[in-house]
N, C-alpha and C. Protein backbone atom coordinates (compact mmCIF):
# COMPACT_ATOMS: atom_id res chain seq x y z
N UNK A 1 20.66 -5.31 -8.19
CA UNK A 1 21.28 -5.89 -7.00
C UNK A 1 20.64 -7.19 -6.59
N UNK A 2 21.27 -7.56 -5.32
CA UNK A 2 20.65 -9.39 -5.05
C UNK A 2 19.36 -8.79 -4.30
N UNK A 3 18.47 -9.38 -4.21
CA UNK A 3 17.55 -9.52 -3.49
C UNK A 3 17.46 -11.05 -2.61
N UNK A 4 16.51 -10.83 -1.31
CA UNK A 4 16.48 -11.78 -0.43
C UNK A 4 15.07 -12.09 -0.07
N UNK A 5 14.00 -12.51 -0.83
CA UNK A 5 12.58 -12.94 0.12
C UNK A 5 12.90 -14.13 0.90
N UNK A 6 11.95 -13.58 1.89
CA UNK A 6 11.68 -14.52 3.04
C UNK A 6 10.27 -14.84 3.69
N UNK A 7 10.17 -16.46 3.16
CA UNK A 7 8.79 -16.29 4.02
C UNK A 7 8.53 -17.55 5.30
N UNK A 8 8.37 -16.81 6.36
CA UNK A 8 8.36 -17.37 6.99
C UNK A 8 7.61 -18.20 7.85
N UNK A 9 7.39 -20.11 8.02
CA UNK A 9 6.85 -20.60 8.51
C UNK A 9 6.99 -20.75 9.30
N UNK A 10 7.91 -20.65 10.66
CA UNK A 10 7.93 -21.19 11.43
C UNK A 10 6.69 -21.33 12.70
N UNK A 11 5.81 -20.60 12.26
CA UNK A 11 4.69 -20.60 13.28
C UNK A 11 3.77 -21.79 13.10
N UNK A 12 3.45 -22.14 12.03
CA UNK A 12 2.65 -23.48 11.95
C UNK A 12 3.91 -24.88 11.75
N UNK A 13 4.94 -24.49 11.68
CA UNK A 13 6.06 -25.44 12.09
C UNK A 13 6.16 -25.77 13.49
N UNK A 14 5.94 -24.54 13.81
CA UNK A 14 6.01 -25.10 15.81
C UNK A 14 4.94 -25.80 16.48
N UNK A 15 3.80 -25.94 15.45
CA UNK A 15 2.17 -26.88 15.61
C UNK A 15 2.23 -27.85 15.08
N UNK A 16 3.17 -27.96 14.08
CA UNK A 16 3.63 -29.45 13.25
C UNK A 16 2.39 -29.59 12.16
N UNK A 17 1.91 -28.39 12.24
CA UNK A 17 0.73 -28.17 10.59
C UNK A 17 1.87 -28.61 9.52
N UNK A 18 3.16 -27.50 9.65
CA UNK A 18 3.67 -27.73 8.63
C UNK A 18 4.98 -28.70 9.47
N UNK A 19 4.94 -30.15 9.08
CA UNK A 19 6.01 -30.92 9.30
C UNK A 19 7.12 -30.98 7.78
N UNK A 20 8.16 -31.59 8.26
CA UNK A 20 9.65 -31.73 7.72
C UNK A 20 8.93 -31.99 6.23
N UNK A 21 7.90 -32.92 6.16
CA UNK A 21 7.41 -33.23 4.58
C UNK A 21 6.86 -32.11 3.71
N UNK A 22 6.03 -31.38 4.69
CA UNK A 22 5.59 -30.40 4.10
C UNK A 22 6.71 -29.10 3.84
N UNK A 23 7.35 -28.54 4.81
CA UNK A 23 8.37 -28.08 4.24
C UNK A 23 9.30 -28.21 3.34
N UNK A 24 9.55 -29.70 3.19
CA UNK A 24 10.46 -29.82 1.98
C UNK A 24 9.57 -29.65 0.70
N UNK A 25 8.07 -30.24 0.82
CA UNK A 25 7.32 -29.61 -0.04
C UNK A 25 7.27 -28.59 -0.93
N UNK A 26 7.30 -27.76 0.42
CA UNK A 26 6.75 -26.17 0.08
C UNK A 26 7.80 -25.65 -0.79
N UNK A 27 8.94 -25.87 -0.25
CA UNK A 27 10.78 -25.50 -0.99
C UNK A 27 10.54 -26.00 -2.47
N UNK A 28 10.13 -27.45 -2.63
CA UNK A 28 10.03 -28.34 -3.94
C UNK A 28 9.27 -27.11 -4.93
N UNK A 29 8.17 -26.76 -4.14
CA UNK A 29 7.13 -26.37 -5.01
C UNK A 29 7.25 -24.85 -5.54
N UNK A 30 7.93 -24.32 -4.76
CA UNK A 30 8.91 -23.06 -4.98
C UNK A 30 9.97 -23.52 -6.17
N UNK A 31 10.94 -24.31 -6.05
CA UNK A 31 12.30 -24.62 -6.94
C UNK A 31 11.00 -25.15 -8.65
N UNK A 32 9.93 -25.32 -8.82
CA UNK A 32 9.40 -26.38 -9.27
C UNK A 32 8.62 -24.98 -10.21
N UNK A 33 7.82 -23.96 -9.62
CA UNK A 33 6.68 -23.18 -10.01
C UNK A 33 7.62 -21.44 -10.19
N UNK A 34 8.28 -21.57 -9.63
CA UNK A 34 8.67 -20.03 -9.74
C UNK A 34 9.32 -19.35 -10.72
N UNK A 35 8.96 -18.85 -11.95
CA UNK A 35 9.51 -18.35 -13.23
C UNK A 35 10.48 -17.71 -13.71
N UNK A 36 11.23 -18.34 -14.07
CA UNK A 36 12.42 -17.12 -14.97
C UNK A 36 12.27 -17.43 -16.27
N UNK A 37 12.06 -16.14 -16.68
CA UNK A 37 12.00 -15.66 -18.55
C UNK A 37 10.94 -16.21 -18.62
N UNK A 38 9.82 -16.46 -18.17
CA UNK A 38 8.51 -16.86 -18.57
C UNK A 38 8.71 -18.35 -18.23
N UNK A 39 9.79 -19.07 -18.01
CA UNK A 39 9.36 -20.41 -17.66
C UNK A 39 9.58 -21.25 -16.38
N UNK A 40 8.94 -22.36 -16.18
CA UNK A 40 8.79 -23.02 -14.80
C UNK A 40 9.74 -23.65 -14.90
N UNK A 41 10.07 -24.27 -13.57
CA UNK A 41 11.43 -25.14 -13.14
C UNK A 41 12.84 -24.94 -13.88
N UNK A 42 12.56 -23.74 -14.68
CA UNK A 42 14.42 -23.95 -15.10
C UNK A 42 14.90 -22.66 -14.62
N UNK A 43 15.26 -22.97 -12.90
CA UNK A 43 15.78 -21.82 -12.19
C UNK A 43 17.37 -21.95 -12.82
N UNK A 44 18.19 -21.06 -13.17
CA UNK A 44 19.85 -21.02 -13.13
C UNK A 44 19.95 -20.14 -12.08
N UNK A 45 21.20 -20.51 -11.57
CA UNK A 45 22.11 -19.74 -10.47
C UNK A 45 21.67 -18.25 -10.38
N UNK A 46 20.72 -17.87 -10.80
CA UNK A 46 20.14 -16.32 -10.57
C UNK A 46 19.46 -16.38 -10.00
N UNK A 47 18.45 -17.91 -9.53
CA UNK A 47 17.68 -17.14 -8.24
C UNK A 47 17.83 -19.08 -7.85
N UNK A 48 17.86 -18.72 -6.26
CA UNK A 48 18.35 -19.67 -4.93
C UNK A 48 17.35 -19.96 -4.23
N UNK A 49 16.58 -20.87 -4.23
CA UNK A 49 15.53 -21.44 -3.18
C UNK A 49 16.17 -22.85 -1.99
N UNK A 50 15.57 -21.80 -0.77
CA UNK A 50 16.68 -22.85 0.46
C UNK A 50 15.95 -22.69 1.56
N UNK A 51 15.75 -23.76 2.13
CA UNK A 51 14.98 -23.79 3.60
C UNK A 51 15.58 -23.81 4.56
N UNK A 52 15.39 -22.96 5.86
CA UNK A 52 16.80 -22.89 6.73
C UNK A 52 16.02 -22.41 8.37
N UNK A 53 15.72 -23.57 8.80
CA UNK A 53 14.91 -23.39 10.10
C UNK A 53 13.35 -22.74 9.90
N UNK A 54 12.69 -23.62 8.87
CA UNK A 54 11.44 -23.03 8.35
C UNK A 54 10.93 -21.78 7.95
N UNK A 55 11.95 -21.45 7.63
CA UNK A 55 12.32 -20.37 6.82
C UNK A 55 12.51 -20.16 5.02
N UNK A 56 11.51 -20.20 4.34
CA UNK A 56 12.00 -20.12 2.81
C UNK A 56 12.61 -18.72 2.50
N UNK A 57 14.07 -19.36 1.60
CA UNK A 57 14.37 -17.91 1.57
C UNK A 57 14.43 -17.94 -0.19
N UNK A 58 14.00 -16.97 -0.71
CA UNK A 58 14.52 -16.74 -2.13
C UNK A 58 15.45 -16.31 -2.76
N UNK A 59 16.67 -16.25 -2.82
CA UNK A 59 16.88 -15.40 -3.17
C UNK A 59 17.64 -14.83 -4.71
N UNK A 60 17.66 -13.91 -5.29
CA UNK A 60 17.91 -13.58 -6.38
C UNK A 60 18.38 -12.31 -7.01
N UNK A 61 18.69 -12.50 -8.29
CA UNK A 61 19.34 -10.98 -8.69
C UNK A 61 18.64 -10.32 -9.90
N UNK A 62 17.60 -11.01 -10.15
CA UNK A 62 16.66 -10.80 -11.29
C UNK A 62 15.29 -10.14 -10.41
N UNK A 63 14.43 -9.36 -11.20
CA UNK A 63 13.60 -8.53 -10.97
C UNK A 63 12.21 -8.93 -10.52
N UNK A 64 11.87 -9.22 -9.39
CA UNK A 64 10.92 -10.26 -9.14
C UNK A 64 9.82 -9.26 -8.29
N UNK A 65 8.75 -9.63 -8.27
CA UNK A 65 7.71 -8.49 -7.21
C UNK A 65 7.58 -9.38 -6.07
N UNK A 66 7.54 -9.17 -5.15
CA UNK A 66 7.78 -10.05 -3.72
C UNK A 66 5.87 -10.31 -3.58
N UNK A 67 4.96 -9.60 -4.07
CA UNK A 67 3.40 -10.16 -4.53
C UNK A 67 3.67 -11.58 -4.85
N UNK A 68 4.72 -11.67 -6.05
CA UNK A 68 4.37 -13.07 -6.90
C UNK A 68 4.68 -14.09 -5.91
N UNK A 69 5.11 -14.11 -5.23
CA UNK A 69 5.88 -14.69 -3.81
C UNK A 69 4.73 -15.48 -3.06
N UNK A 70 3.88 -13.97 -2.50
CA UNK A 70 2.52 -14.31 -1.98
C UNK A 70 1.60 -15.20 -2.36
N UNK A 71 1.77 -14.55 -4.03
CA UNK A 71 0.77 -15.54 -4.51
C UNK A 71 1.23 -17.29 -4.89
N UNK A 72 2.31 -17.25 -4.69
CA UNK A 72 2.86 -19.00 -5.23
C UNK A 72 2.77 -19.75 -3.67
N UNK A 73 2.76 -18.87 -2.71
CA UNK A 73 2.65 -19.73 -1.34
C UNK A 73 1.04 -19.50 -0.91
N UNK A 74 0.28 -18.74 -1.46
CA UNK A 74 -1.11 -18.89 -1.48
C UNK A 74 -1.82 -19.93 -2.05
N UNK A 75 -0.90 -20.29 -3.02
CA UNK A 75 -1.31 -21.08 -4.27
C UNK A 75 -1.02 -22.82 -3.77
N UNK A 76 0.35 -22.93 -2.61
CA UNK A 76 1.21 -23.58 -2.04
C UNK A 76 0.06 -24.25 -1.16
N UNK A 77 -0.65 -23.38 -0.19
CA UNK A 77 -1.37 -23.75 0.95
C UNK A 77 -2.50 -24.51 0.35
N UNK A 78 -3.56 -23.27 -0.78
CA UNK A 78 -4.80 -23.97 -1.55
C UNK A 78 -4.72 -25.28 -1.66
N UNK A 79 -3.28 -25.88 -2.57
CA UNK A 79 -2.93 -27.15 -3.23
C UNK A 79 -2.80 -28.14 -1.88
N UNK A 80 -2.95 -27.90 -0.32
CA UNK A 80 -2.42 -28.61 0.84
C UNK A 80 -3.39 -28.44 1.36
N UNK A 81 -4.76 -27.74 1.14
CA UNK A 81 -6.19 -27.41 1.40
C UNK A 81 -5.87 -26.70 3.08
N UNK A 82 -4.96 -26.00 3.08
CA UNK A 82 -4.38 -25.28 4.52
C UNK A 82 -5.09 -23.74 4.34
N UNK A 83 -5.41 -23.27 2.97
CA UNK A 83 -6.22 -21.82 2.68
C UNK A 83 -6.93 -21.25 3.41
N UNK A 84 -7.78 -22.16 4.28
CA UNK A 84 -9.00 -21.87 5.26
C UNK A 84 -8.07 -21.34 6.68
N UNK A 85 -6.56 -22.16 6.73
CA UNK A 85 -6.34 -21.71 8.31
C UNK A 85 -5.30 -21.09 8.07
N UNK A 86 -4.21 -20.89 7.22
CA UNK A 86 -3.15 -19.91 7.27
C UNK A 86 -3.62 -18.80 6.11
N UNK A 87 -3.11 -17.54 6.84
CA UNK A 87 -2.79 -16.47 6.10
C UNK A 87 -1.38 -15.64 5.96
N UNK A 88 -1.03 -15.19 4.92
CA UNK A 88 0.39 -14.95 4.15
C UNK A 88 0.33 -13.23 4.82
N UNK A 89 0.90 -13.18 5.67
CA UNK A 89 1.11 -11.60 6.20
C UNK A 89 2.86 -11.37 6.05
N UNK A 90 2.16 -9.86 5.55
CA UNK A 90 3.67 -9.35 5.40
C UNK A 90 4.41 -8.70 6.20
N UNK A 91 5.77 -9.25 6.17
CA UNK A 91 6.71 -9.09 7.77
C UNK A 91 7.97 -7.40 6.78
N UNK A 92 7.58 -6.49 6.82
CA UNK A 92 8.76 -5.58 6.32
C UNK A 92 8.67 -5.69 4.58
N UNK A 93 9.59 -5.20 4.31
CA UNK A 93 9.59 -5.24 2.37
C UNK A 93 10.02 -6.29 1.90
N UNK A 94 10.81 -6.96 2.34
CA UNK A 94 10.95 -8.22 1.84
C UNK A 94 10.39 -9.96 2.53
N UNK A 95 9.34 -9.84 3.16
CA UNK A 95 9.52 -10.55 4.04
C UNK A 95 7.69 -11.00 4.22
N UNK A 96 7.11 -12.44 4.50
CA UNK A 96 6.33 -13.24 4.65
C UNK A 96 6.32 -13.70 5.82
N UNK A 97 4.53 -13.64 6.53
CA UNK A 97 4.73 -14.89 7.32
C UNK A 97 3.80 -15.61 7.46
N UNK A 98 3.83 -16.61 7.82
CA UNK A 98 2.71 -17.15 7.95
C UNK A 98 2.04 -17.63 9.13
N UNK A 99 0.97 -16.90 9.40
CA UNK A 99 0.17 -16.84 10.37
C UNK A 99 -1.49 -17.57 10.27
N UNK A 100 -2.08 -18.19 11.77
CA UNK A 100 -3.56 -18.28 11.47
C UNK A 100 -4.09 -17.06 11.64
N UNK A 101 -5.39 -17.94 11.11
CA UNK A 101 -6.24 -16.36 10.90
C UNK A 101 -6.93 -16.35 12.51
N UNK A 102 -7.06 -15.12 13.16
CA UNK A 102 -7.66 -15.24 14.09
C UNK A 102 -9.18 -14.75 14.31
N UNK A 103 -9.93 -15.90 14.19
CA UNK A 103 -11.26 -16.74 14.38
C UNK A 103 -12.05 -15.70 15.22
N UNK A 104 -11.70 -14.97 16.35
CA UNK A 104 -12.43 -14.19 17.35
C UNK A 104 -12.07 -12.71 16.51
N UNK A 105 -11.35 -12.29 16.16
CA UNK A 105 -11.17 -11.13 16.04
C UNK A 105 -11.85 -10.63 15.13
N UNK A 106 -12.55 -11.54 14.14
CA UNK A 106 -13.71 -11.12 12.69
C UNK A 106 -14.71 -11.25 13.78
N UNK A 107 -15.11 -11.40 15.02
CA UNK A 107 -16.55 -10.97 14.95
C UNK A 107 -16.87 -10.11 14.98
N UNK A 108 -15.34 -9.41 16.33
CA UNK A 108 -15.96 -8.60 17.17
C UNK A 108 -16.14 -7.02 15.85
């Protein structure tokens, strides 16, 4: 069946961490890194990368682990040296978000 990931920025969108450049970025780097049949950038009409109110959505009909997801927007932030302040939390079974890490709550 289709599947739908979603990961969602809009929280460091509303701080302008992640501005219009970086989002189109992030989409680029998704359409650019994300594999079918073992290879990069040659998505066909089986899987859909689209940004829609800072919102990446994936979506597809091929067999994907919503992990690999995590890890290409983990991989997304490292490459934008953002690693240190966002973390990739998961919103439901299909679903990402991206949140800071909160600074007070590791001490206590």
């Amino acid at each position: 069946g289709k599947k739908v990931f979603k990961i969602d920025a809009s929280i460091p969108a509303k701080d302008g961490i992640f501005d219009d450049t970086l989002l189109g970025a992030f989409e680029q780097y998704f359409q650019t890194n994300v594999k079918l049949h073992g290879r990069k950038g040659k998505l066909s009409d089986k899987v859909k990368v689209a940004m829609d109110k800072n919102i990446l959505s994936v979506s597809t009909t091929m067999q994907y682990k919503k992990r690999y997801f995590k890890y290409l927007t983990k991989k997304f932030l490292k490459k934008k040296e953002l690693r240190d302040w966002l973390r990739v939390l998961a919103t439901g079974k299909t679903g990402y978000q991206l949140r800071y890490f909160n600074i007070r709550d590791e001490e206590e």
